[in-house]
C-alpha atoms as a PDB file:
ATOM      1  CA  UNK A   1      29.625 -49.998  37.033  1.00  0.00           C
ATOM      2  CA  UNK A   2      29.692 -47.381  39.637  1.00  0.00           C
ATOM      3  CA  UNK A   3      31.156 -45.320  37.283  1.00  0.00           C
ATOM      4  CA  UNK A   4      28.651 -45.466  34.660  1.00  0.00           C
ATOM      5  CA  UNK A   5      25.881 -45.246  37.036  1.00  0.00           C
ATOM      6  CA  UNK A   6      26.943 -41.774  38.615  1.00  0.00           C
ATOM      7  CA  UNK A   7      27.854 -40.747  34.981  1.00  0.00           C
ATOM      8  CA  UNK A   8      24.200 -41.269  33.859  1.00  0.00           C
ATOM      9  CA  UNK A   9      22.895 -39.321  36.754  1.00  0.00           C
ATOM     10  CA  UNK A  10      24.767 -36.352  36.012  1.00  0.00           C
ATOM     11  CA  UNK A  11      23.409 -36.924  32.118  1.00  0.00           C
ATOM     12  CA  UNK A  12      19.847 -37.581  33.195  1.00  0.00           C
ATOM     13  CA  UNK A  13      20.105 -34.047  35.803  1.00  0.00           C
ATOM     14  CA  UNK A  14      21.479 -31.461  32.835  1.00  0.00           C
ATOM     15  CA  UNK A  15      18.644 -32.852  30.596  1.00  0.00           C
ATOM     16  CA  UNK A  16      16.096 -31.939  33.622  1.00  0.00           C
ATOM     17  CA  UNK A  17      17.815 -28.829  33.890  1.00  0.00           C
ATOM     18  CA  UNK A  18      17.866 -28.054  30.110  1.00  0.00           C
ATOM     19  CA  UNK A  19      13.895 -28.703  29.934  1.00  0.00           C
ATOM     20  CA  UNK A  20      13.228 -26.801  32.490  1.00  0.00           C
ATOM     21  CA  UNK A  21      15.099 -24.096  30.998  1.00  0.00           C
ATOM     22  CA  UNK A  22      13.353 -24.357  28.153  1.00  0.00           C
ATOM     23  CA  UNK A  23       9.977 -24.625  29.620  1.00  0.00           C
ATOM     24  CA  UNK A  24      11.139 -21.028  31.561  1.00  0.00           C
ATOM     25  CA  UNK A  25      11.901 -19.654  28.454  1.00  0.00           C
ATOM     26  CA  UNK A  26       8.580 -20.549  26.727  1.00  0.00           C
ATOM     27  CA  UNK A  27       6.302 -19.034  29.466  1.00  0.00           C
ATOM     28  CA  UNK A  28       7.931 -15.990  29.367  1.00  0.00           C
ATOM     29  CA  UNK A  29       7.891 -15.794  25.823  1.00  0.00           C
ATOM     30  CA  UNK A  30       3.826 -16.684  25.767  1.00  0.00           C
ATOM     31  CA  UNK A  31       2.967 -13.863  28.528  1.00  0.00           C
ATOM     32  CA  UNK A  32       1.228 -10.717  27.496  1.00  0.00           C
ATOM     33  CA  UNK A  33       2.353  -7.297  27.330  1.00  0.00           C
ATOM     34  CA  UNK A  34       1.366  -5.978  30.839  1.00  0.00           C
ATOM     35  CA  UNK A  35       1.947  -9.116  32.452  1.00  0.00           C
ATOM     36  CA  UNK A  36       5.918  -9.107  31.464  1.00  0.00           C
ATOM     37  CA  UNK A  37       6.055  -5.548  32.469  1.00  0.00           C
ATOM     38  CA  UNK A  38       4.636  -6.098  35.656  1.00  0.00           C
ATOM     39  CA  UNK A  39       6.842  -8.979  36.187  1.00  0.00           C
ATOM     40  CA  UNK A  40      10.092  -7.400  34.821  1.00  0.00           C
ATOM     41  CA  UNK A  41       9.428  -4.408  37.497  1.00  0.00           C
ATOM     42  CA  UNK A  42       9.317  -6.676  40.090  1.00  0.00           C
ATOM     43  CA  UNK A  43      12.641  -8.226  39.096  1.00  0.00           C
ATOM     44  CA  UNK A  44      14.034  -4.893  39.082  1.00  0.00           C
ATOM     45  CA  UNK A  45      13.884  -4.862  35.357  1.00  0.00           C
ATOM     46  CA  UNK A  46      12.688  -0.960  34.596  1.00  0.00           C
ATOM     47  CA  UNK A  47      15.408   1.585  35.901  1.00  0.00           C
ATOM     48  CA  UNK A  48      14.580   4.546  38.206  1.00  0.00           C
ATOM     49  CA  UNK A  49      13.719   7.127  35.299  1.00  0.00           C
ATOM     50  CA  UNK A  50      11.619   4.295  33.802  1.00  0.00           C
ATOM     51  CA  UNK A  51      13.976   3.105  31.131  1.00  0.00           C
ATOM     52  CA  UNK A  52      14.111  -0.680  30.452  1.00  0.00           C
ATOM     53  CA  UNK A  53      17.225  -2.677  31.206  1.00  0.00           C
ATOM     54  CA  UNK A  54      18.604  -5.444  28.890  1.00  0.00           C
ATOM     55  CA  UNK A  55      16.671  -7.948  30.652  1.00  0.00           C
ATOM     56  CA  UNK A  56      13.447  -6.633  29.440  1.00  0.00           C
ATOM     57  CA  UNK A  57      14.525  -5.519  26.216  1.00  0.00           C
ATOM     58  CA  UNK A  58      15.156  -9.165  25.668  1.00  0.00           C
ATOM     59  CA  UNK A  59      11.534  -9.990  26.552  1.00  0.00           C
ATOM     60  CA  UNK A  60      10.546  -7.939  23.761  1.00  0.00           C
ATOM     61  CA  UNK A  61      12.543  -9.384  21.489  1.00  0.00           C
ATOM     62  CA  UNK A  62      11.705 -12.665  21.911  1.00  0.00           C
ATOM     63  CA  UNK A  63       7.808 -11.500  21.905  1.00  0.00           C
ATOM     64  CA  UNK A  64       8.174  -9.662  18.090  1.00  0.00           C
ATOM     65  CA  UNK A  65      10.761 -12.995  16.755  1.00  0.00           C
ATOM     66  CA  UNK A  66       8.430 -15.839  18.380  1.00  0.00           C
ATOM     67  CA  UNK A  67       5.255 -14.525  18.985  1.00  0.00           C
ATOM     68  CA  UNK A  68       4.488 -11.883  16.327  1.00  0.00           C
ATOM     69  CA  UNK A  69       5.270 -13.635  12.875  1.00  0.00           C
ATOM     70  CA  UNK A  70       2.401 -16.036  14.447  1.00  0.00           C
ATOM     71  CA  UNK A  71      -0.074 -13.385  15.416  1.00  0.00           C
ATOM     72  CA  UNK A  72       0.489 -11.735  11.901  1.00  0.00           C
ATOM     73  CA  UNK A  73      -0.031 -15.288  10.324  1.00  0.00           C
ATOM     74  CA  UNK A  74      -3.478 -15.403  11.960  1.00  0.00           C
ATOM     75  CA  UNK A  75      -4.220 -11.769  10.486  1.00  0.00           C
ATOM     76  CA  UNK A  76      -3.023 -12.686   7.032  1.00  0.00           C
ATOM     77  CA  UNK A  77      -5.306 -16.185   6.775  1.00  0.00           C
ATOM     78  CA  UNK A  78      -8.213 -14.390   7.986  1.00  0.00           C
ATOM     79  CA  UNK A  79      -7.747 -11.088   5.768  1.00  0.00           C
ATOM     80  CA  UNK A  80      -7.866 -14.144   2.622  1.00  0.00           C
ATOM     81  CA  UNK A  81     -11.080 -15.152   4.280  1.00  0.00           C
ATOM     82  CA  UNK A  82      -9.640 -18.921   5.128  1.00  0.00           C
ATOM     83  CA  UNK A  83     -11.909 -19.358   8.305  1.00  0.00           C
ATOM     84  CA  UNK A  84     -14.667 -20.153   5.679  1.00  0.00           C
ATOM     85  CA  UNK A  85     -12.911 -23.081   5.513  1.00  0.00           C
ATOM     86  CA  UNK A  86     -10.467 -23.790   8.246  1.00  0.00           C
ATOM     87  CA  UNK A  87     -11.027 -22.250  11.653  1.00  0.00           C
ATOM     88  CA  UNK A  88      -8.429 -20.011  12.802  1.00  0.00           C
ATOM     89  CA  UNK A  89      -8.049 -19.040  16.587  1.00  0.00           C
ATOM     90  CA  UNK A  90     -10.255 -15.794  16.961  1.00  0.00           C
ATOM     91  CA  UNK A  91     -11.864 -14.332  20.504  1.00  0.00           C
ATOM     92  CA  UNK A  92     -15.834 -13.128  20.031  1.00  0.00           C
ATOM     93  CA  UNK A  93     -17.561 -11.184  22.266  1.00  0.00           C
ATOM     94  CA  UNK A  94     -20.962 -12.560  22.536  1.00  0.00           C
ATOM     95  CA  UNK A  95     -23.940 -11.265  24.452  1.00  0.00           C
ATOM     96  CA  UNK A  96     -27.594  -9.220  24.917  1.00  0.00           C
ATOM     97  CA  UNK A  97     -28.842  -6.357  23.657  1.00  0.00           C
ATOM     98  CA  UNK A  98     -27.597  -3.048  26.296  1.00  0.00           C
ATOM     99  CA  UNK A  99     -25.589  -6.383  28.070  1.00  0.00           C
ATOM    100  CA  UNK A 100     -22.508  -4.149  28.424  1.00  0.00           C
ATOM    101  CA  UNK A 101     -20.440  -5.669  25.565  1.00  0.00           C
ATOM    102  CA  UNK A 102     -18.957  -1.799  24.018  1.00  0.00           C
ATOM    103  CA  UNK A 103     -17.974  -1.272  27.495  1.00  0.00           C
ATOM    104  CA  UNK A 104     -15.707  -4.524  27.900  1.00  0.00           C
ATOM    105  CA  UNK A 105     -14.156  -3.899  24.631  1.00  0.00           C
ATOM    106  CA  UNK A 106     -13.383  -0.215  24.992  1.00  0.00           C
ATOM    107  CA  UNK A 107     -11.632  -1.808  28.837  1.00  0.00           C
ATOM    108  CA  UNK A 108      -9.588  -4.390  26.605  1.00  0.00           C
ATOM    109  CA  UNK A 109      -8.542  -2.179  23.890  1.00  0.00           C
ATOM    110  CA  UNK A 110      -8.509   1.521  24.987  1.00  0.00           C
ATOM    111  CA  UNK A 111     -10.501   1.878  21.638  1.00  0.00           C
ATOM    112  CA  UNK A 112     -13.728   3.564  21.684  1.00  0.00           C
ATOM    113  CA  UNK A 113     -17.216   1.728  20.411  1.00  0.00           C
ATOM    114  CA  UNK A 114     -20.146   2.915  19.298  1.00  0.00           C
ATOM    115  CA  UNK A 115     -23.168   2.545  22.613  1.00  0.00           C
ATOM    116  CA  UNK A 116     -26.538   3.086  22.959  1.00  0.00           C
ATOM    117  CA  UNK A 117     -29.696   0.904  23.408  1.00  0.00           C
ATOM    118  CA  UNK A 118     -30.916  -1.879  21.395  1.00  0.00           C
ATOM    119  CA  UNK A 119     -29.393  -3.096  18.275  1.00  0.00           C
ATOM    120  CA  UNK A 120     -26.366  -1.058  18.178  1.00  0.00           C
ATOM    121  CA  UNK A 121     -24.039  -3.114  16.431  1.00  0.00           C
ATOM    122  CA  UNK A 122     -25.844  -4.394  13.087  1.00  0.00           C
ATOM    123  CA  UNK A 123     -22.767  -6.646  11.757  1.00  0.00           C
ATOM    124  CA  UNK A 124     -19.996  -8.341  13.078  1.00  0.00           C
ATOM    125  CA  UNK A 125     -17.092  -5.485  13.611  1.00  0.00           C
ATOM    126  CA  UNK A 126     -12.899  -7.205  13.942  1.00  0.00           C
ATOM    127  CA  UNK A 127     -10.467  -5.097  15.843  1.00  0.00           C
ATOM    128  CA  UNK A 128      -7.472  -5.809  15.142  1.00  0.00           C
ATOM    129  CA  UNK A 129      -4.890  -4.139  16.725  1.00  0.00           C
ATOM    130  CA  UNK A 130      -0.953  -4.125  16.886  1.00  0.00           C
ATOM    131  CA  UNK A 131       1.827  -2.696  18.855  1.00  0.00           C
ATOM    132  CA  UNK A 132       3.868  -0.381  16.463  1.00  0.00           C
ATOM    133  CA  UNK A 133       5.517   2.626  16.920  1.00  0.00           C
ATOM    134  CA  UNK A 134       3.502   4.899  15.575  1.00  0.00           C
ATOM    135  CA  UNK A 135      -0.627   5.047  15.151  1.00  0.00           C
ATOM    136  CA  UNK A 136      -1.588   4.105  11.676  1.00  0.00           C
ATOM    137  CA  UNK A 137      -5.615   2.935  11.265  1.00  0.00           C
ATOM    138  CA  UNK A 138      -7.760   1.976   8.666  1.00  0.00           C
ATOM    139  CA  UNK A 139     -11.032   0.867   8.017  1.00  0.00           C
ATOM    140  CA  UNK A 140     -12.635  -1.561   5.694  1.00  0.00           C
ATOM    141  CA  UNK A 141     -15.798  -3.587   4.786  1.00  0.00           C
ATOM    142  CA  UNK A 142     -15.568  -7.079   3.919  1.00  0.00           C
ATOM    143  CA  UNK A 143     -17.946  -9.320   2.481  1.00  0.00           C
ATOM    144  CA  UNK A 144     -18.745 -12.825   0.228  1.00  0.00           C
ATOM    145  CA  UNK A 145     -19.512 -10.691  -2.593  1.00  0.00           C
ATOM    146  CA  UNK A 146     -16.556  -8.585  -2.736  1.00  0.00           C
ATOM    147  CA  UNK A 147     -13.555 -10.176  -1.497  1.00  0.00           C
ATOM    148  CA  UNK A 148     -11.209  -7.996  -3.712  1.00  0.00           C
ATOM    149  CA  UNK A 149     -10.722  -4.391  -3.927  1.00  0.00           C
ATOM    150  CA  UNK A 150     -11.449  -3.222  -0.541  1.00  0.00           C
ATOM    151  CA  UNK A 151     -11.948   0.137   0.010  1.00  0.00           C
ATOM    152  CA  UNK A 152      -9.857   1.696   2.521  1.00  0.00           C
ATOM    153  CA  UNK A 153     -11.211   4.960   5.128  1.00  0.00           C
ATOM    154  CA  UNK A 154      -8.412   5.871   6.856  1.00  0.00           C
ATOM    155  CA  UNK A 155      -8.955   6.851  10.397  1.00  0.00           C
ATOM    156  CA  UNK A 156      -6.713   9.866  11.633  1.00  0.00           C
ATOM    157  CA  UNK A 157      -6.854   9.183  15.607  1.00  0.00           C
ATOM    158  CA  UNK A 158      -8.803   6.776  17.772  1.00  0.00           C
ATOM    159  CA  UNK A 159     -11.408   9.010  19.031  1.00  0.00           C
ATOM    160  CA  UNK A 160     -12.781   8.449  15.371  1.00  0.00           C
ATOM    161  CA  UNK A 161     -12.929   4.782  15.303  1.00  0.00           C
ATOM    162  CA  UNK A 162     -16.199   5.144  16.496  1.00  0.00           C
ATOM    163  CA  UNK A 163     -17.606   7.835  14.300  1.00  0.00           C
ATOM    164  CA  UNK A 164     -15.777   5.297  11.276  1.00  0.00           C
ATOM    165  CA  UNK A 165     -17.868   2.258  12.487  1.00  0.00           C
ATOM    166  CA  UNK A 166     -21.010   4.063  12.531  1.00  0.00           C
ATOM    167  CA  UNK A 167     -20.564   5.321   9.099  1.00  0.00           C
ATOM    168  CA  UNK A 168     -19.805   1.743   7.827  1.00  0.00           C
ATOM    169  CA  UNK A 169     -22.214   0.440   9.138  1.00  0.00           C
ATOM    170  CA  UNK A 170     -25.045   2.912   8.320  1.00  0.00           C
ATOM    171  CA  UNK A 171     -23.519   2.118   4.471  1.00  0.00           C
ATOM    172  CA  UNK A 172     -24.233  -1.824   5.080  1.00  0.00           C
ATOM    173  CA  UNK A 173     -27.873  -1.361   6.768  1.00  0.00           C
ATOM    174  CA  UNK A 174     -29.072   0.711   4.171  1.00  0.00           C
ATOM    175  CA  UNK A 175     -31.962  -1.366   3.353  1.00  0.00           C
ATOM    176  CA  UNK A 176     -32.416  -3.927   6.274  1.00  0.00           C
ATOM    177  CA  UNK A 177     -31.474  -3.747   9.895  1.00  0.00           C
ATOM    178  CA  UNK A 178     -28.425  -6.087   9.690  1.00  0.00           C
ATOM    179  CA  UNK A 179     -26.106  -7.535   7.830  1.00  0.00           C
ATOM    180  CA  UNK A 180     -23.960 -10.625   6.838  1.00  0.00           C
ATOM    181  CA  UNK A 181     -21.127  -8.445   5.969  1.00  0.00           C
ATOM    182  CA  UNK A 182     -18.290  -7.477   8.564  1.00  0.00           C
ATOM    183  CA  UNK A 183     -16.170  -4.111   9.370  1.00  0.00           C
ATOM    184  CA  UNK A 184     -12.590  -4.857  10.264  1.00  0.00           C
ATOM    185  CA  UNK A 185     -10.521  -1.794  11.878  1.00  0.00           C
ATOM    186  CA  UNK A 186      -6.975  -1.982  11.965  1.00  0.00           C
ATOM    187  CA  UNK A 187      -4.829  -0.201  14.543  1.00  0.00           C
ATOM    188  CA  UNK A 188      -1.163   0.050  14.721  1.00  0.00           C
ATOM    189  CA  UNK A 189      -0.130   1.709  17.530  1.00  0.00           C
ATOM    190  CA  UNK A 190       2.469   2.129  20.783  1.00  0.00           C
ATOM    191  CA  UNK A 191      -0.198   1.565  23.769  1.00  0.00           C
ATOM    192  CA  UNK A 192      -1.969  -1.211  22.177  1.00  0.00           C
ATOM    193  CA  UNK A 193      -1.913  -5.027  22.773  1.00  0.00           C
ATOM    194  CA  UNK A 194      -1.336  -7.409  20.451  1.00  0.00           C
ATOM    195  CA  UNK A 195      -4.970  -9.064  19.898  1.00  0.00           C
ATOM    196  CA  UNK A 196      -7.670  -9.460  17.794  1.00  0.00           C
ATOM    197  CA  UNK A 197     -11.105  -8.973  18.878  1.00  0.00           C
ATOM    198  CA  UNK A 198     -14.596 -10.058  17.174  1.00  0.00           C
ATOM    199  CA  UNK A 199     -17.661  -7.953  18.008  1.00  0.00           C
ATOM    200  CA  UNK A 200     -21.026  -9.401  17.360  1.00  0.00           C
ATOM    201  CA  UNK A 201     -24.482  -7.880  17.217  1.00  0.00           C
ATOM    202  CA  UNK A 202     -26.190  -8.511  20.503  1.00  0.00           C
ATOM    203  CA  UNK A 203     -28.646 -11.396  21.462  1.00  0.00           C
ATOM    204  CA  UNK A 204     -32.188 -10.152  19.782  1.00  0.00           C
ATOM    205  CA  UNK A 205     -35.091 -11.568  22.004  1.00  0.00           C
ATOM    206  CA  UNK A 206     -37.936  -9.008  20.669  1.00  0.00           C
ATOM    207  CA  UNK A 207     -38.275  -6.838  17.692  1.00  0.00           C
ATOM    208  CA  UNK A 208     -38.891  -2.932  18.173  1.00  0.00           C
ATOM    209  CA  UNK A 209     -41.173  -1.120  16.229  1.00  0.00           C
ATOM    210  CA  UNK A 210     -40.371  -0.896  12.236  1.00  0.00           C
ATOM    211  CA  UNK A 211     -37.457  -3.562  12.655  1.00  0.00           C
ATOM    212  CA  UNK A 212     -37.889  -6.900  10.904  1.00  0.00           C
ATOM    213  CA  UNK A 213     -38.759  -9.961  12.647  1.00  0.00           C
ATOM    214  CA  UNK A 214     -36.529 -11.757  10.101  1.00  0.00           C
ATOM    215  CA  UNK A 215     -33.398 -10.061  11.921  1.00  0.00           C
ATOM    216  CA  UNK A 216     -33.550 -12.447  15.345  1.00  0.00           C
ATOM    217  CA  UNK A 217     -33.216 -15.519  13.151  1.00  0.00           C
ATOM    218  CA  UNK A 218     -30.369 -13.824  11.130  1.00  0.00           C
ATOM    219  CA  UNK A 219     -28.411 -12.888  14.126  1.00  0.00           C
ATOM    220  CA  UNK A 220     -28.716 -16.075  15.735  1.00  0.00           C
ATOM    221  CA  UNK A 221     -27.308 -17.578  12.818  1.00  0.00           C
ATOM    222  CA  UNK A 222     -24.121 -15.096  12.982  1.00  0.00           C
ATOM    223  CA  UNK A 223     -23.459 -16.312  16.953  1.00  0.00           C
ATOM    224  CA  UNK A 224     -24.148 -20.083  15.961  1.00  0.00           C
ATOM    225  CA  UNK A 225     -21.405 -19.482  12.782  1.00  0.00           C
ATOM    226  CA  UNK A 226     -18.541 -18.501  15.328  1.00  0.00           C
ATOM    227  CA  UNK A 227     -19.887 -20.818  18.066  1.00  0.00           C
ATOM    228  CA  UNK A 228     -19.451 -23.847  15.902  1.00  0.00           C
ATOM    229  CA  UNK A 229     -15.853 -23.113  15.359  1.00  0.00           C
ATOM    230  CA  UNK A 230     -13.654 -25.028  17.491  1.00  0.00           C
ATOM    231  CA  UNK A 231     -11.264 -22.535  17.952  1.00  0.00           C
ATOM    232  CA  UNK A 232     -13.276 -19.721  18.769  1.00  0.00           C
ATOM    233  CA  UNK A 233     -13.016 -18.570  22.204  1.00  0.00           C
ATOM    234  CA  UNK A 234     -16.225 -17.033  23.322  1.00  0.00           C
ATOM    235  CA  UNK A 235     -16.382 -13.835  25.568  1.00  0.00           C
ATOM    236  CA  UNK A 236     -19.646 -13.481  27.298  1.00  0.00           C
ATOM    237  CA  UNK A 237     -20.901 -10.167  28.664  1.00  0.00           C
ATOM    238  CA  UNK A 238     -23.131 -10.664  31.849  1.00  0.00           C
ATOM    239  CA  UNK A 239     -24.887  -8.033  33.312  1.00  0.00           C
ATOM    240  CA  UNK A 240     -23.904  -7.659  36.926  1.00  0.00           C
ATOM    241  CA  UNK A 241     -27.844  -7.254  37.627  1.00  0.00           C
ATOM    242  CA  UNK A 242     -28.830 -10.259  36.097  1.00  0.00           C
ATOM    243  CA  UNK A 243     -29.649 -13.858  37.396  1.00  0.00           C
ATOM    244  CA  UNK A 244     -26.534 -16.100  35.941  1.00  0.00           C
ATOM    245  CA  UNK A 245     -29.190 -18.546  35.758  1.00  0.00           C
ATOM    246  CA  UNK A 246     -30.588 -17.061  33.260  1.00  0.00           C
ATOM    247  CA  UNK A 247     -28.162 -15.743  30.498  1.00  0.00           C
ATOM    248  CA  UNK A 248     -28.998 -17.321  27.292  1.00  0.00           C
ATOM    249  CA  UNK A 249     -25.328 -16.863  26.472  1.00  0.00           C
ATOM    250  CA  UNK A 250     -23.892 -19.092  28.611  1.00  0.00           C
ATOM    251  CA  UNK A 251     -26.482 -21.801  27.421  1.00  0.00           C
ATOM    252  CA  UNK A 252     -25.769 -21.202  23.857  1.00  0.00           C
ATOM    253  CA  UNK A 253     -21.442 -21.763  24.868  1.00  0.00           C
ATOM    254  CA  UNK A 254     -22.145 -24.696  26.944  1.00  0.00           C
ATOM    255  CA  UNK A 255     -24.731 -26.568  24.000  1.00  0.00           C
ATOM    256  CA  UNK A 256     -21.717 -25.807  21.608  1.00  0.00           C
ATOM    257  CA  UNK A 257     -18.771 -26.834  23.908  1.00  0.00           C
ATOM    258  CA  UNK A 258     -20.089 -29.185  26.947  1.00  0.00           C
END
């Protein structure tokens, strides 16, 4: 008896031992970029002249065999157009008018955004970016109507990207001051993180001279689209000057996920 008891302990402590192992293994693996450099330079994981030792090359590796093919999944379902029918996991940055929102993205991504004051961005824009060796961008315009046979601008270096988005957009907004169609920019590139951003037109409260009325109601229906989904995981830009009391934002997120 005394034999099969202490021979079930030792079974029950290498299971313990295995799951935590594996637990171990699975944060690491879920971490972001910067956070797994940070933490392999404190574990003495970068050399002197800033190469990476084997350690941290295996970090990366299990990143682009466990965590890429998923993150290119997502890409692939939503290039088909699937979340018109099965939400996907997606961030969107949600906010005001002038609230600050170009700024916050151009922090995340290093990319820059178009800014100015009052309805800047007229559509919802994707980013989606990917680490890669070498830049490669592109630009295209994707709508309902024409799901086939994008047309491709190529975009040479990222100081452009804003120029490109601009451009597209002035092409969409022709003939209103907003649209239900979306730019998606795609950059490959070595300094980038792996993530996929959603930028939507800002909070409309008041029309301006010569813009529609009919645009508040048809941007309030793009933010209540991607605030219904499930999976969407809303970014909201605050104003630091502004009473948090306040932020119709915030209101809108909590109605849609109390």
């Amino acid at each position: 008896l005394l034999y099969h008891t202490v021979t079930h302990k030792r079974h029950l402590r290498n299971k313990i031992a295995m799951k935590r192992q594996s637990i171990q293994s699975l944060e690491c693996s879920l971490e972001s970029e910067h956070s797994k450099r940070a933490c392999a330079e404190n574990h003495g994981s970068f050399r002197a002249d800033g190469t990476k030792t084997e350690s941290c090359d295996t970090i990366g590796k299990v990143h682009a065999l466990k965590i890429r093919p998923h993150l290119d999944l997502v890409d692939k379902l939503r290039a088909y157009g699937i979340e018109r029918d099965i939400p996907i996991p997606q961030i969107a940055v949600m906010g005001d008018q002038s609230s600050g929102k170009s700024s916050v993205l151009e922090f995340i991504s290093g990319i820059p955004f178009p800014r100015g004051s009052g309805l800047v961005t007229k559509c919802a824009t994707q980013l989606t970016m990917k680490k890669s060796d070498m830049w490669r961008s592109w630009a295209e315009i994707e709508s309902i109507e024409n799901s086939s046979g994008k047309e491709r601008h190529i975009i040479e270096s990222r100081e452009d990207v804003a120029t490109v988005i601009s451009k597209l957009t002035e092409e969409l907004c022709k003939e209103s001051d907003f649209s239900d169609s979306s730019i998606v920019i795609t950059i490959e590139d070595p300094d980038v993180p792996d993530l996929t951003l959603i930028d939507l037109p800002g909070i409309v409260r008041t029309t301006t001279s010569g813009q529609s009325k009919a645009v508040i109601s048809m941007v309030d229906n793009l933010i209540n689209k991607y605030l219904k989904q499930e999976r969407t995981i809303v970014l909201a830009v605050i104003p630091a000057d502004i009473d948090i009391a306040v932020v119709d934002i915030l209101e809108r997120a909590q109605q849609a996920d109390p």
